[in-house]
Protein backbone atom coordinates (compact mmCIF):
# COMPACT_ATOMS: atom_id res chain seq x y z
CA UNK A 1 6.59 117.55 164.58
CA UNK A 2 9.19 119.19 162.39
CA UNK A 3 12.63 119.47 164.22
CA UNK A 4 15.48 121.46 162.86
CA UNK A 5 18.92 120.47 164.29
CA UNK A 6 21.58 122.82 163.91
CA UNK A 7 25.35 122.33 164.27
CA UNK A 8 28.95 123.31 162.64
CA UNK A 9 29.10 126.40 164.61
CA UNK A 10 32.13 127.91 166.57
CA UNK A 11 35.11 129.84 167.01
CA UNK A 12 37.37 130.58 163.87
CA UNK A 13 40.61 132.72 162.95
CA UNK A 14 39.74 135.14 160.17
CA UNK A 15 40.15 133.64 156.86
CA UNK A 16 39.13 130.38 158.19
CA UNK A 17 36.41 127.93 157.27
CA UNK A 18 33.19 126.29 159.30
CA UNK A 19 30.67 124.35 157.56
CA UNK A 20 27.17 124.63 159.00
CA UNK A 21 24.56 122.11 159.16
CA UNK A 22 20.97 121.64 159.78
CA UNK A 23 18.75 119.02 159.46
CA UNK A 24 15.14 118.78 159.24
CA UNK A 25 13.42 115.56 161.18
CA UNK A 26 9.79 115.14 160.87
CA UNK A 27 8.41 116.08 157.55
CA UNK A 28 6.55 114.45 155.22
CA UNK A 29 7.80 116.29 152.63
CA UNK A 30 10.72 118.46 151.07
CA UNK A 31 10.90 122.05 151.75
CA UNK A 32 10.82 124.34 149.00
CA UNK A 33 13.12 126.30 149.86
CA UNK A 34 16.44 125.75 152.79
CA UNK A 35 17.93 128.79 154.05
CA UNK A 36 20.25 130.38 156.30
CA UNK A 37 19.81 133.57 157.71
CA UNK A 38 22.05 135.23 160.70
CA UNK A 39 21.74 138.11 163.39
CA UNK A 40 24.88 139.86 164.72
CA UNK A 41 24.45 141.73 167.74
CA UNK A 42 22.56 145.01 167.59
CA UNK A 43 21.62 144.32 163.81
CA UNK A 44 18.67 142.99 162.59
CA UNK A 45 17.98 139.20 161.15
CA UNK A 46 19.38 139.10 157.81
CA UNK A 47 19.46 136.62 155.06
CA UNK A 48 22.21 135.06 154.05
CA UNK A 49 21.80 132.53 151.92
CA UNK A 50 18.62 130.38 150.18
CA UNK A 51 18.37 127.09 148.02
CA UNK A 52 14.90 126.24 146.20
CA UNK A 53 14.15 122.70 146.03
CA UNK A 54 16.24 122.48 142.29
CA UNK A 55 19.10 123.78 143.30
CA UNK A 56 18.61 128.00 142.44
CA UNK A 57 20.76 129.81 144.98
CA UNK A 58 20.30 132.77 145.88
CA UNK A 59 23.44 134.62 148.43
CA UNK A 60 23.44 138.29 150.06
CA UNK A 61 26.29 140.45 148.21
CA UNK A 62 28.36 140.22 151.15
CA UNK A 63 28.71 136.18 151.19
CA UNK A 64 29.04 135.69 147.54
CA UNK A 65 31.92 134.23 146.50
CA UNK A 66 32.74 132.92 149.70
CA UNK A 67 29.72 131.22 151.03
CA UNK A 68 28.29 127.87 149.22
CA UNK A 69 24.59 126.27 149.90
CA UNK A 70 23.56 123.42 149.00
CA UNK A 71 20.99 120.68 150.38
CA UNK A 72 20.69 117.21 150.43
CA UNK A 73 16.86 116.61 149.81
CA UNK A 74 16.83 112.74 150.76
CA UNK A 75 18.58 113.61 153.70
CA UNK A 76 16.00 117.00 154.40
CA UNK A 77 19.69 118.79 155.07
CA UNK A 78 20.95 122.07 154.28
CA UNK A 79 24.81 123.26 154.69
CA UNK A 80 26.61 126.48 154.36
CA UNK A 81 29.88 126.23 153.82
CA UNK A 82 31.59 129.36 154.51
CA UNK A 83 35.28 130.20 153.52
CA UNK A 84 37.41 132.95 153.72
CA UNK A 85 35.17 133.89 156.83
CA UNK A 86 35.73 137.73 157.86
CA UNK A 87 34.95 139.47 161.46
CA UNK A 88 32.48 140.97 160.46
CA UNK A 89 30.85 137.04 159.65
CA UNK A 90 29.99 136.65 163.28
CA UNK A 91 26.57 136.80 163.93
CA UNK A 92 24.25 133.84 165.62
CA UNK A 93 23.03 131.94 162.14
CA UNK A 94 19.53 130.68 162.12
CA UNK A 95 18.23 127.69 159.88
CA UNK A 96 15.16 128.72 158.22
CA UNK A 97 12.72 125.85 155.95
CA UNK A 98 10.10 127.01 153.86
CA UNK A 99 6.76 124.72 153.07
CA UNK A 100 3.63 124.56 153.78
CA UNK A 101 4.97 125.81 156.91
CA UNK A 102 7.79 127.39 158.26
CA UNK A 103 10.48 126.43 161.02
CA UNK A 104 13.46 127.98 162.26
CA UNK A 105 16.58 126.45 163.76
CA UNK A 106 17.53 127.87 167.43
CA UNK A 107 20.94 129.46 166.29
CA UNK A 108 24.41 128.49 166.25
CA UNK A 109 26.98 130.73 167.03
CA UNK A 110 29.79 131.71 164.31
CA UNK A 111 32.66 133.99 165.83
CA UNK A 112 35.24 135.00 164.04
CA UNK A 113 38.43 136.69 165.50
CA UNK A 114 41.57 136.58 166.20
């Protein structure tokens, strides 16, 4: 079965950095697409970032510039690096894999504050 394995979450100052991980176990194949998608409380699931299996990228408007994806597909991994991280960055953030199927991560938490 196809595990996801999230970690990288945690605390963080504002304009601090946390790079997330999360790493796919079981699959036969690579995902087309690796994404990252968070829930603050009260909101709904959003996306926040997605990388197809080239490379194309794909960030919402309110992570560009300071969030990077990228994936490692030997390694079935995905990371968000997020910089410059802003209160309004907390939210639980949820691994999401794309193939034939689809799996989710359980969540890691990102808070930010100070």
């Amino acid at each position: 079965q196809v595990q996801l394995v999230e970690s990288g979450g945690g605390l963080v100052q504002p304009g601090g950095s946390l790079r997330l991980s999360c790493a796919a176990s079981g699959s036969m194949f690579s995902f087309i697409t690796m994404g990252w998608y968070r829930q603050a409380p009260g909101k709904e699931r959003e996306l926040v970032a997605d990388i197809s299996r080239g490379g194309s990228t794909q960030y919402d408007d309110s992570v560009k510039g300071r969030f990077t994806i990228s994936r490692d597909n030997a390694k079935n991994t995905v990371y968000l690096q997020m910089n410059s991280l802003k209160v309004e960055d907390t939210a639980v953030y949820y691994c999401l894999c794309n193939g034939p199927g689809h799996y989710w991560g359980q969540g890691t938490q990102v808070t930010v504050s100070s």
